[in-house]
Each structure stands twice: as C-alpha cells, then as structure tokens.
Protein backbone atom coordinates (compact mmCIF):
# COMPACT_ATOMS: atom_id res chain seq x y z
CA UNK A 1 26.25 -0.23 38.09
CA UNK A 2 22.28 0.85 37.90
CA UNK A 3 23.44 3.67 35.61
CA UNK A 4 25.04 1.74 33.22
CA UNK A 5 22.49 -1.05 33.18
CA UNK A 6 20.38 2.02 31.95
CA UNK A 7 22.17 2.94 29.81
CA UNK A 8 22.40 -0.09 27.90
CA UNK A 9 18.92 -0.73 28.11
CA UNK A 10 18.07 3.12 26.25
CA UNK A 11 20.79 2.35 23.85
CA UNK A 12 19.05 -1.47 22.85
CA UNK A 13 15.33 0.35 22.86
CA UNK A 14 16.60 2.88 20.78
CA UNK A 15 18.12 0.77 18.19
CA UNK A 16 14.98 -1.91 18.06
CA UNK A 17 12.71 1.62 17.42
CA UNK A 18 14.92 2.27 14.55
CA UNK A 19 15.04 -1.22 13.34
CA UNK A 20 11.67 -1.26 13.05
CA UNK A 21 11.22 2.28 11.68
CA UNK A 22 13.38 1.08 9.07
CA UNK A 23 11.68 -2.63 8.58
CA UNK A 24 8.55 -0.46 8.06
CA UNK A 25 9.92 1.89 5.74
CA UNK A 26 10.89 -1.00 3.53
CA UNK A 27 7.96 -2.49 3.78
CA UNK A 28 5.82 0.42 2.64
CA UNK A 29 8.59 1.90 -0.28
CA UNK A 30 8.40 -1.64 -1.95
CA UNK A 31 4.51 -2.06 -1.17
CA UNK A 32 4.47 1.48 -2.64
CA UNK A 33 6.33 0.26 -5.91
CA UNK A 34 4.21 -1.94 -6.14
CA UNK A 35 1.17 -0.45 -7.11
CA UNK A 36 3.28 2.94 -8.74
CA UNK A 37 3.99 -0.33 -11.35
CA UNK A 38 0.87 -1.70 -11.77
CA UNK A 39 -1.04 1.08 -12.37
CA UNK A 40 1.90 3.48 -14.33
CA UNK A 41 1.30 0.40 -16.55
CA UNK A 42 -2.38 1.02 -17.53
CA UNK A 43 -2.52 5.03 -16.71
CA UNK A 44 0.17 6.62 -18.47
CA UNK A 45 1.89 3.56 -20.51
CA UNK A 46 4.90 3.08 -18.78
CA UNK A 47 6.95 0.27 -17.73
CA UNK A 48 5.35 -1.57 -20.94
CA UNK A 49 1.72 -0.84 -20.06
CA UNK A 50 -0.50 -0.50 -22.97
CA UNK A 51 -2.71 2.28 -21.35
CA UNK A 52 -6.41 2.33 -20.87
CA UNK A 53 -8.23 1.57 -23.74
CA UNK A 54 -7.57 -2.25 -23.21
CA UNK A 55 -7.44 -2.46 -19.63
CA UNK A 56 -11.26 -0.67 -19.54
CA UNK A 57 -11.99 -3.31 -22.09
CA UNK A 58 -10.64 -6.29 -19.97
CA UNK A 59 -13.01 -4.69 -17.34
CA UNK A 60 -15.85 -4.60 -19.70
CA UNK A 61 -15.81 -8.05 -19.92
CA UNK A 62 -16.67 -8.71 -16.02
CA UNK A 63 -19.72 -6.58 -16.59
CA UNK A 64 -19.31 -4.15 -13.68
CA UNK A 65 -22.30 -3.16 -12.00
CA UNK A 66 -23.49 0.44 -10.48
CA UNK A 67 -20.99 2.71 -12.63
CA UNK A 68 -19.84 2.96 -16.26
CA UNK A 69 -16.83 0.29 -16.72
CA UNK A 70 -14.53 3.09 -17.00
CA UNK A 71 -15.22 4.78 -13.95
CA UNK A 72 -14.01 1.64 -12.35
CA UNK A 73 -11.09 1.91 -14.16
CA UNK A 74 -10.25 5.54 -13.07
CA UNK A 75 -10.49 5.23 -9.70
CA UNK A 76 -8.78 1.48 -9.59
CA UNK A 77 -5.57 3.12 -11.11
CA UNK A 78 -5.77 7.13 -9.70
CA UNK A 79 -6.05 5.01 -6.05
CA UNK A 80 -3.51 2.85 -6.53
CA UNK A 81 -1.38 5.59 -8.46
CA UNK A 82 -1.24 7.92 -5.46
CA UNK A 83 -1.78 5.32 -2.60
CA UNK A 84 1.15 3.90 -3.80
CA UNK A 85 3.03 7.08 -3.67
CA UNK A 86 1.28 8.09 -0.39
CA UNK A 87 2.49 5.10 1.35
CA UNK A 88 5.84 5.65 0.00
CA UNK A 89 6.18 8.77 2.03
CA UNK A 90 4.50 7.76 4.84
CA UNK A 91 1.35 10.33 4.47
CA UNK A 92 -2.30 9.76 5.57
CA UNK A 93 -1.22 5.90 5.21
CA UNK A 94 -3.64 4.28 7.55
CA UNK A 95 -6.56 6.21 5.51
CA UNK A 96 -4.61 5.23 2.45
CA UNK A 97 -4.63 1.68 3.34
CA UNK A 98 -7.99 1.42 3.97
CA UNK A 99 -8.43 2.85 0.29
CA UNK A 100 -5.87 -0.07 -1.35
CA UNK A 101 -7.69 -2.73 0.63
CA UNK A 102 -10.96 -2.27 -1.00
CA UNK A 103 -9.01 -1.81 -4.39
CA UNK A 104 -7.44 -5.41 -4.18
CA UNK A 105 -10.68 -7.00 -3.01
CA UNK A 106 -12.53 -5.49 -5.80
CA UNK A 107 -9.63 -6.63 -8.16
CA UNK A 108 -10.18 -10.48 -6.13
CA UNK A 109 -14.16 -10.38 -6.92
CA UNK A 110 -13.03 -9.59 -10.68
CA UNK A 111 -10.49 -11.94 -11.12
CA UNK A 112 -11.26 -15.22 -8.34
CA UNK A 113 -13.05 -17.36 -11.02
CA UNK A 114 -9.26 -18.39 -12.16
CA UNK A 115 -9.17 -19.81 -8.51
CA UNK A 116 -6.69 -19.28 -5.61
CA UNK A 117 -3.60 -19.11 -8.03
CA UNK A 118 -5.64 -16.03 -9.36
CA UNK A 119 -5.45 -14.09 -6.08
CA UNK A 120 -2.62 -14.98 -3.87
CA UNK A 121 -0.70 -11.71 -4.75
CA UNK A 122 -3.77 -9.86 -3.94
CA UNK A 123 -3.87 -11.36 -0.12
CA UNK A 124 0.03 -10.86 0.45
CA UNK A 125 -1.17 -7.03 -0.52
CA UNK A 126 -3.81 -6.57 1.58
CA UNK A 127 -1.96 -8.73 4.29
CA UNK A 128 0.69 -5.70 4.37
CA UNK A 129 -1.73 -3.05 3.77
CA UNK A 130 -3.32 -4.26 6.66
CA UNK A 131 0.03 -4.15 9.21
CA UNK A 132 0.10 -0.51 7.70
CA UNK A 133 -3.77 0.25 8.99
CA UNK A 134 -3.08 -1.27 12.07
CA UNK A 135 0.61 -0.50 12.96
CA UNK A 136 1.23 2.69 11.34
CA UNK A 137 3.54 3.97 8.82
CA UNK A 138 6.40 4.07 11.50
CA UNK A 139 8.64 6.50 12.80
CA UNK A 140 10.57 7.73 9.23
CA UNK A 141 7.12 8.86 7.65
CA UNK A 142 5.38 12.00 7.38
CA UNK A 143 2.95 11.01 9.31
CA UNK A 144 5.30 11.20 11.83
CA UNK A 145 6.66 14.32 11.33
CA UNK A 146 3.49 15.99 11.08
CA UNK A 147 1.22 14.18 14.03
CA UNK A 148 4.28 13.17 15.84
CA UNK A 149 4.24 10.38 18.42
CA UNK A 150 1.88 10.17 21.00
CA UNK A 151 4.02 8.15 23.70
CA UNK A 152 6.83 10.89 23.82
C-alpha cells in the first residue's frame, strides 16, 4: 500500500511541474508577443507601425535628457525587439527581464502625465516581467536546457 501511495504522489508532482512549466511558457510566449508587436510596429513597420521617424519625434517632444532622442529610441525598440523574442524561448530571461523592466518604467516616466489610465498596461508588464526575474523561465525554456535544474 506504501508503494502505491508513492506512486501516486510522483505521478501528481510530476503533473503540477508540468502544469506549471506550461502556465509559464504561456505566460512568457504571450508576454513575448507582446513587445515583438509593439516594437515590429515602430522598427521595421509592421503590423501597421509607421516606423521611426514619428515615433523619435513623439519622443522628441518629452525632451529626453543625457542622450540624443533617437538613441532612446534605438535601444527602447532593439530591447524590447529581442527581449521579447528572448523570453519567448526561454533564454537569458531573468537578465532579459531585468532589461524590459527598466524599458517600461522609462516608457511610465514618459507617458504618466496622462495619469494612471496612461500606465496600467505598463504595471501588468512589469508585474509579469517580474514573476519571470524572480521565478524563472520554467522548465520548457532554454534556460533549462542549457543550465539545467539545480534540485535534480
């Protein structure tokens, strides 16, 4: 009877890891969508973007400081271009969060003076970014595959 109760209990752990590798895969291909959209949109005109001429002028306007105005806009869309492709796969994601987070609170200090309404699909993004840095990509990544898991 000990056996089986064993059994059973490998069998339910087993299926909650992959339940949750799978949650988190979900999580990170749509989060990863996400930003391939955003910034397709203003990099390379797709999905209906109009490229980067306007978007660096929208940016003009907030009168960046430190670094020419398109600068800003380079990095903003070449980090969110491959972090969202990065995350996708699962690879260097915690580092890749990290990256994304300051993205979205720079895009917040640009873009708060329209109020919270202005910035409440910024904080769901760094909310998720942020189970990424702390939980991990999960067990389908390449993180994974590469580092493996240390509680084998």
């Amino acid at each position: 009877m000990a056996a089986n109760t064993e059994t059973t209990t490998t069998v339910t752990c087993a299926s909650s890891i992959l339940a949750t590798g799978l949650g988190t895969l979900l999580v990170r291909v749509m989060l990863g969508i996400i930003f391939i959209y955003y910034s397709g949109q203003f990099l390379f005109r797709l999905f209906g973007g109009q490229g980067m001429h306007p978007f660096i002028q929208m940016l003009a306007s907030d009168h960046l400081p430190i670094l020419p105005t398109a600068v800003w806009a380079y990095s903003a869309g070449i980090t969110q271009f491959s972090g969202g492709i990065l995350i996708i796969v699962g690879l260097l994601s915690r580092i890749v969060s990290i990256f994304l987070i300051l993205n979205l609170i720079g895009i917040i200090c640009v873009s708060y003076a329209g109020g919270f309404g202005s910035i409440d699909f910024q904080l769901v993004l760094i909310a998720i970014c942020g189970l990424i840095l702390v939980s991990g990509p999960g067990m389908l990544s390449v993180d994974a595959l590469i580092f493996g898991r240390k509680n084998r």
